[in-house]
N, C-alpha and C. Protein backbone atom coordinates (compact mmCIF):
# COMPACT_ATOMS: atom_id res chain seq x y z
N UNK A 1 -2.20 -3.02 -17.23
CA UNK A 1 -2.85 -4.27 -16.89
C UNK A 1 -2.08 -5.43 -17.51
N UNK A 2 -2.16 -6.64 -16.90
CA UNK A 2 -1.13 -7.81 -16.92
C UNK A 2 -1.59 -8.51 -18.41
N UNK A 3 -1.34 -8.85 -19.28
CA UNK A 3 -1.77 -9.47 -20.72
C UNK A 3 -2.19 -10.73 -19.62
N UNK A 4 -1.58 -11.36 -19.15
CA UNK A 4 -2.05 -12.69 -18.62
C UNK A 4 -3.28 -12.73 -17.63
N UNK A 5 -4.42 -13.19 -18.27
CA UNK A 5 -5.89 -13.09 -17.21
C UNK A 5 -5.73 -14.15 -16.18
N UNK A 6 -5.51 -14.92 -15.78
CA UNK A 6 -5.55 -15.58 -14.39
C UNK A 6 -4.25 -15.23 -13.74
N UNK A 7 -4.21 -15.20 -12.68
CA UNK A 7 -3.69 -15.00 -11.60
C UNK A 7 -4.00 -15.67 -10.19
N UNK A 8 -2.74 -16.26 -9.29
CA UNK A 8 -3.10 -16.92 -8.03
C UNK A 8 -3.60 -15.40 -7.22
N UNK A 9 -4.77 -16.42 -6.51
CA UNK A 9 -5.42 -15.34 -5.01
C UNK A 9 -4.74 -14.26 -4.99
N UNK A 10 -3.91 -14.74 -3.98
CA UNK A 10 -2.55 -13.81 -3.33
C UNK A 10 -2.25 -12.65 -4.25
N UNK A 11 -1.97 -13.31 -5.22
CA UNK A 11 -1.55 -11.82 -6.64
C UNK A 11 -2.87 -10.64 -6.78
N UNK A 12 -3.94 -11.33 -7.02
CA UNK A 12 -5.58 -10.71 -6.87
C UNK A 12 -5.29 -10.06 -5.98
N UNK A 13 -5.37 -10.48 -4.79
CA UNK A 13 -5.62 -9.84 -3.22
C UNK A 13 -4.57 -8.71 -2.79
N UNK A 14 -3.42 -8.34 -3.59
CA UNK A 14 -3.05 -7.51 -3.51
C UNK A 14 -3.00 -5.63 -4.48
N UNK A 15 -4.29 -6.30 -5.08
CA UNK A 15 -5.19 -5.52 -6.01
C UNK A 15 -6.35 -4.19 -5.38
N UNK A 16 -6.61 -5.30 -4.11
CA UNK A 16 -7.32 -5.18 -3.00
C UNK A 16 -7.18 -4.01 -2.00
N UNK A 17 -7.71 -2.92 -1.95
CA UNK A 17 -7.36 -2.05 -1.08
C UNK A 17 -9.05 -1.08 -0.57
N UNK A 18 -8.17 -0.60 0.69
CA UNK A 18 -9.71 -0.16 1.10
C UNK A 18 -10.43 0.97 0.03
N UNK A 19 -11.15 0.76 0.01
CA UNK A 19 -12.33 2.10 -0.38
C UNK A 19 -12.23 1.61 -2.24
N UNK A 20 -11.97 0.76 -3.15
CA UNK A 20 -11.98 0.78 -4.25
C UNK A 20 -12.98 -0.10 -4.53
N UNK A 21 -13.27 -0.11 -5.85
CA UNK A 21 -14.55 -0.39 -6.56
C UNK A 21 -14.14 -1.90 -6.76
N UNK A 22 -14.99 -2.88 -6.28
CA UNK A 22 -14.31 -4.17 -6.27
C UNK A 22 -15.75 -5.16 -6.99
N UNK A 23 -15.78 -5.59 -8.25
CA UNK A 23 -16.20 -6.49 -9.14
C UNK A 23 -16.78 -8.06 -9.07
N UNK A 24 -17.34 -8.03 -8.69
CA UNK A 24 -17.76 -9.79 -8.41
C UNK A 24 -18.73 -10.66 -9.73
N UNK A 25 -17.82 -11.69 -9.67
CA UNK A 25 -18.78 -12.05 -10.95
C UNK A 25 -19.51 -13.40 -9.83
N UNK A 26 -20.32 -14.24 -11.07
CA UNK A 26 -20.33 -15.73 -10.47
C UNK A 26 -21.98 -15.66 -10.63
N UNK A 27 -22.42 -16.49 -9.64
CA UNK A 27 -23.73 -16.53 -9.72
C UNK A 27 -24.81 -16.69 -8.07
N UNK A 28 -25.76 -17.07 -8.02
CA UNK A 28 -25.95 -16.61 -6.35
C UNK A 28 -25.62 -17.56 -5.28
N UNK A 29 -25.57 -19.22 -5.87
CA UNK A 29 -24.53 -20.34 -5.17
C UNK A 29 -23.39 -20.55 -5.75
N UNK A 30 -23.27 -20.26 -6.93
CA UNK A 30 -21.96 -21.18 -7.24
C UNK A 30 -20.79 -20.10 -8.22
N UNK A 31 -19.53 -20.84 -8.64
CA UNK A 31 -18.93 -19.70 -8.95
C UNK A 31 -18.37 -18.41 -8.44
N UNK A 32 -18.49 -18.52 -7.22
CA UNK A 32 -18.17 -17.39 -6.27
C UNK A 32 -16.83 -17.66 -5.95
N UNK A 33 -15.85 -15.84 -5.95
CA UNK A 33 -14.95 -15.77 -5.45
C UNK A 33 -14.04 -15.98 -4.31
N UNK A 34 -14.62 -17.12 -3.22
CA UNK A 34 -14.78 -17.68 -2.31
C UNK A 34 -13.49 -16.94 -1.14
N UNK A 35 -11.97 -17.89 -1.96
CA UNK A 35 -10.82 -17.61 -1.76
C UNK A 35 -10.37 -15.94 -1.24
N UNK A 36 -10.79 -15.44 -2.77
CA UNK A 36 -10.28 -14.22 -2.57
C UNK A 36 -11.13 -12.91 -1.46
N UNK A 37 -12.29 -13.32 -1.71
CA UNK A 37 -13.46 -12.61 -0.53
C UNK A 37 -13.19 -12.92 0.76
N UNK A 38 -12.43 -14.43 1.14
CA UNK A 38 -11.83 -14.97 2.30
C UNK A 38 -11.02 -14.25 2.63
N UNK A 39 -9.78 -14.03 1.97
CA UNK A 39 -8.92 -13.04 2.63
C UNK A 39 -9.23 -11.95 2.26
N UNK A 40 -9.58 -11.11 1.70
CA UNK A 40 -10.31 -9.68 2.01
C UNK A 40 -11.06 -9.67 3.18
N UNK A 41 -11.35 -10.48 4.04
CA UNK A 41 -12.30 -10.63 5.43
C UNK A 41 -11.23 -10.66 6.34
N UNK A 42 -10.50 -11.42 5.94
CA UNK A 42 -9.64 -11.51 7.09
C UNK A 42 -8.40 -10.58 7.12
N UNK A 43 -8.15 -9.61 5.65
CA UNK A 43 -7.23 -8.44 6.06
C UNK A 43 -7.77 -7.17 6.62
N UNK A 44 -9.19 -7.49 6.83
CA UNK A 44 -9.64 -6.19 7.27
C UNK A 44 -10.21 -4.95 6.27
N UNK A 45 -10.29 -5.55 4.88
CA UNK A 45 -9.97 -4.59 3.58
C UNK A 45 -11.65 -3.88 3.78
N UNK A 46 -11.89 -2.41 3.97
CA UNK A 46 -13.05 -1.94 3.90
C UNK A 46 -13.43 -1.23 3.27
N UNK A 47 -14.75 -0.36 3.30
CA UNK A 47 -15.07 0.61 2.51
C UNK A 47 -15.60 0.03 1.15
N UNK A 48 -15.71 -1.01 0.67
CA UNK A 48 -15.17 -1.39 -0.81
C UNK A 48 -16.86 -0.86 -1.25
N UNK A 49 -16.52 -0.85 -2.19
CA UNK A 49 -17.88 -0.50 -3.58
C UNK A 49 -17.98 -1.72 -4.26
N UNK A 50 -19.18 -2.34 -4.03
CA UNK A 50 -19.03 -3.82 -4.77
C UNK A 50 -19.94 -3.73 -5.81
N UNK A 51 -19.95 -4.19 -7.36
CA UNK A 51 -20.53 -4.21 -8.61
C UNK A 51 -20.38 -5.79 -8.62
N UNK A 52 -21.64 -6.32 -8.54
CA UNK A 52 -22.13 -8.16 -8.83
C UNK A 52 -22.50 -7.89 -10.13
N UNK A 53 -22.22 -9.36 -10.80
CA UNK A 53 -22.58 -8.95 -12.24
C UNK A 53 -22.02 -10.38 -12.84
N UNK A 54 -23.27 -11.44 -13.31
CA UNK A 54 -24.65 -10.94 -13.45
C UNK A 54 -25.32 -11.12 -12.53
N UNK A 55 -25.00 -11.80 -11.14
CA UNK A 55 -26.21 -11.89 -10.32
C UNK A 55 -25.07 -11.75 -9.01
N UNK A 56 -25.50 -11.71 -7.57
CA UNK A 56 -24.45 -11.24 -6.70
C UNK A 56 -25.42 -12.87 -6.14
N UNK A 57 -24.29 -13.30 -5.07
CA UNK A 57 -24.58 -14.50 -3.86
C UNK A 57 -23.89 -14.33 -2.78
N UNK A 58 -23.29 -15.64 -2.19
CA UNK A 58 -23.12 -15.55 -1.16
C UNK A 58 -21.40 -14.79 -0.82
N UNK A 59 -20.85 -14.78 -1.51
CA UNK A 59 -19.66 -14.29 -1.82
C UNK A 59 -19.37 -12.60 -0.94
N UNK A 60 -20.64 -11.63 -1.97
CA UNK A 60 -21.18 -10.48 -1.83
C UNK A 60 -22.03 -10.25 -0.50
N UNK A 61 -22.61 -11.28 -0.25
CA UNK A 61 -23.29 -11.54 0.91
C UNK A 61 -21.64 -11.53 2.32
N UNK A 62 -21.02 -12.40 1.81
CA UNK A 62 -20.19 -12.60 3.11
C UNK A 62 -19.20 -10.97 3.09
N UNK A 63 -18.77 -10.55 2.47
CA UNK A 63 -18.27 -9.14 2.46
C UNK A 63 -19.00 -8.22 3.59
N UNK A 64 -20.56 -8.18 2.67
CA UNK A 64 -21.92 -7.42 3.39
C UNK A 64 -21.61 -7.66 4.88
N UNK A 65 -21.31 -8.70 5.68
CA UNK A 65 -22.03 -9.20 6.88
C UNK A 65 -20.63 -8.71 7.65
N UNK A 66 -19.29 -9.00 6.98
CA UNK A 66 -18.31 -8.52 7.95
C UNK A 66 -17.92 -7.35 7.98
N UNK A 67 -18.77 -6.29 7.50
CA UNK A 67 -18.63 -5.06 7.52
C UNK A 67 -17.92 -4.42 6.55
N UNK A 68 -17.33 -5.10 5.69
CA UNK A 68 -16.24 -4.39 4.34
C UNK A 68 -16.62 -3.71 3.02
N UNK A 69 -17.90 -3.69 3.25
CA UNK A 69 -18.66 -3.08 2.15
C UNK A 69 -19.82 -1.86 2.46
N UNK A 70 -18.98 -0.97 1.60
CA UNK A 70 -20.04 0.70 1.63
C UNK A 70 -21.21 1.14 0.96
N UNK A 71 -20.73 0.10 -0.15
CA UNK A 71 -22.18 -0.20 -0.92
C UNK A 71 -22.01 -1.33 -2.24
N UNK A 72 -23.40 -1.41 -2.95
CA UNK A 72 -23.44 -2.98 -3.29
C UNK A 72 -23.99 -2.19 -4.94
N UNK A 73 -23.51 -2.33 -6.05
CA UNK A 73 -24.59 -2.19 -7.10
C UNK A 73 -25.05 -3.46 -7.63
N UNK A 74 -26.15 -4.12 -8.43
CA UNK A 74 -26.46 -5.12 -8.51
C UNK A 74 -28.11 -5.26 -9.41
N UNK A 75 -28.47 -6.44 -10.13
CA UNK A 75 -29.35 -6.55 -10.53
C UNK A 75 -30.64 -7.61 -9.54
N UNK A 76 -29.56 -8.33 -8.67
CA UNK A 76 -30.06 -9.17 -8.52
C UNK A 76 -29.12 -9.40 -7.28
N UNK A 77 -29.44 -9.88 -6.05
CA UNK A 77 -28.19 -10.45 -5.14
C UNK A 77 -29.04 -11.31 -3.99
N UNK A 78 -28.86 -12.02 -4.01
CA UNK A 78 -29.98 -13.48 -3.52
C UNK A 78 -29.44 -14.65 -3.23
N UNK A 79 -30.09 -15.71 -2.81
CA UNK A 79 -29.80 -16.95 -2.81
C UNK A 79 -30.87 -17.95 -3.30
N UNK A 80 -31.32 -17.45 -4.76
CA UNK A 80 -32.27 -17.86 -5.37
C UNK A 80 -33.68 -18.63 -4.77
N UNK A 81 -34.11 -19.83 -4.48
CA UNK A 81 -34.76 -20.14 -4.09
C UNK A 81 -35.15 -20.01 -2.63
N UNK A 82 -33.93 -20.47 -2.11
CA UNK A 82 -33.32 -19.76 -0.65
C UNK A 82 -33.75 -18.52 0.28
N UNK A 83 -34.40 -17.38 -1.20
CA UNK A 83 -34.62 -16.29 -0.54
C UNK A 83 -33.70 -15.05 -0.81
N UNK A 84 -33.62 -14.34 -0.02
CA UNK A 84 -32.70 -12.90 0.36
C UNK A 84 -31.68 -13.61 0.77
N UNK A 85 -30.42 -12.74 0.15
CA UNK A 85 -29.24 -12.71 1.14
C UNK A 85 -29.20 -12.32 2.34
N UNK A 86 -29.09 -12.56 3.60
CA UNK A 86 -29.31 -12.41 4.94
C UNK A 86 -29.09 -11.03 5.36
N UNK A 87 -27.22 -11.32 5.30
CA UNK A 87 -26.70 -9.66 5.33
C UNK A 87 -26.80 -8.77 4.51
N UNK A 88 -27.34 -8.97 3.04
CA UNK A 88 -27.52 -7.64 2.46
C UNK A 88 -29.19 -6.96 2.64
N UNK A 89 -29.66 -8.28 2.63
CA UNK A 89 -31.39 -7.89 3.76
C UNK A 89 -31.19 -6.95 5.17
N UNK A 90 -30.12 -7.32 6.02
CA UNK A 90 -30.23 -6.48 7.08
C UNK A 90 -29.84 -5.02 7.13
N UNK A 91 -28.36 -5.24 6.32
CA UNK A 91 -27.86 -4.17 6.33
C UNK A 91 -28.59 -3.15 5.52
N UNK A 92 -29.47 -3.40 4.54
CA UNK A 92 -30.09 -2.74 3.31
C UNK A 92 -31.30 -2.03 3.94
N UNK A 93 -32.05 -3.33 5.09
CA UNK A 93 -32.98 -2.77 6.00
C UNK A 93 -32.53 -1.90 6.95
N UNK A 94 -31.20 -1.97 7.61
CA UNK A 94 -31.15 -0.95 8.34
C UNK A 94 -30.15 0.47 8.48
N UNK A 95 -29.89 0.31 6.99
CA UNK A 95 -29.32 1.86 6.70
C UNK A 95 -28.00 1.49 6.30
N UNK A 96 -27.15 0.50 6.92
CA UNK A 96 -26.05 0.77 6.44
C UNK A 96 -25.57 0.28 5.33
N UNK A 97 -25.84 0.50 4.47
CA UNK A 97 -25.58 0.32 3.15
C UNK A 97 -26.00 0.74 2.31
N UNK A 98 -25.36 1.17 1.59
CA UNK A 98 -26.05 1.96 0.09
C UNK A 98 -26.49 1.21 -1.45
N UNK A 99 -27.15 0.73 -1.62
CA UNK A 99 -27.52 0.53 -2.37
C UNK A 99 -28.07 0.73 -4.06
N UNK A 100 -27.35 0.53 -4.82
CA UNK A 100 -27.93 1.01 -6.70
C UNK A 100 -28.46 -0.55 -7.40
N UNK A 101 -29.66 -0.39 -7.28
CA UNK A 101 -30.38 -1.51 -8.07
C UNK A 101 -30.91 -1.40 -9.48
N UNK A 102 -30.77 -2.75 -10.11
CA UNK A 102 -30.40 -1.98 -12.12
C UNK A 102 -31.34 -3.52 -11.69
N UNK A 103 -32.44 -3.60 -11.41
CA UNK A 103 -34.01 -4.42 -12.29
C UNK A 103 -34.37 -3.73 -13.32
């Protein structure tokens, strides 16, 4: 692992591969990995295992909805006042997704 903790996108995103356990921090509006979840959508990157932590948003949410995610672990993954995350509400409601919830 690189001694140096930041890194541009691009460098991240090639970290990125299908089916691996992929980490999201931030919070349920703000702080989200925006960039890098952007192009993971648009390379097609799937399968992923996503761990939110401490709270999952819309970030985790946009993964959920374009199909790149096999499952979600999480304490919490929302859009706080807002409600449910849309796509992890549907997909959660209708099977495809696996789910590990740590309330």
């Amino acid at each position: 692992m690189p001694s140096v903790k930041l890194v541009q996108a691009e460098e991240a995103l090639m970290l990125v591969k299908d089916g691996i356990r992929l980490g999201l921090g931030g919070s349920p509006l703000t702080m989200n990995p925006v960039s890098l979840v952007a192009h993971v959508i648009e390379k097609g990157i799937k399968d992923l295992d996503v761990v939110v932590a401490p709270i999952g948003g819309f970030a985790a949410d946009m993964l959920i909805g374009a199909g790149a995610v096999r499952s979600v672990e999480f304490a919490q993954l929302g859009f706080e006042e807002m409600g449910m995350a849309p796509n992890f509400r549907k997909r959660s409601q209708d099977g495809m997704l696996r789910t590990l919830d740590h309330t």
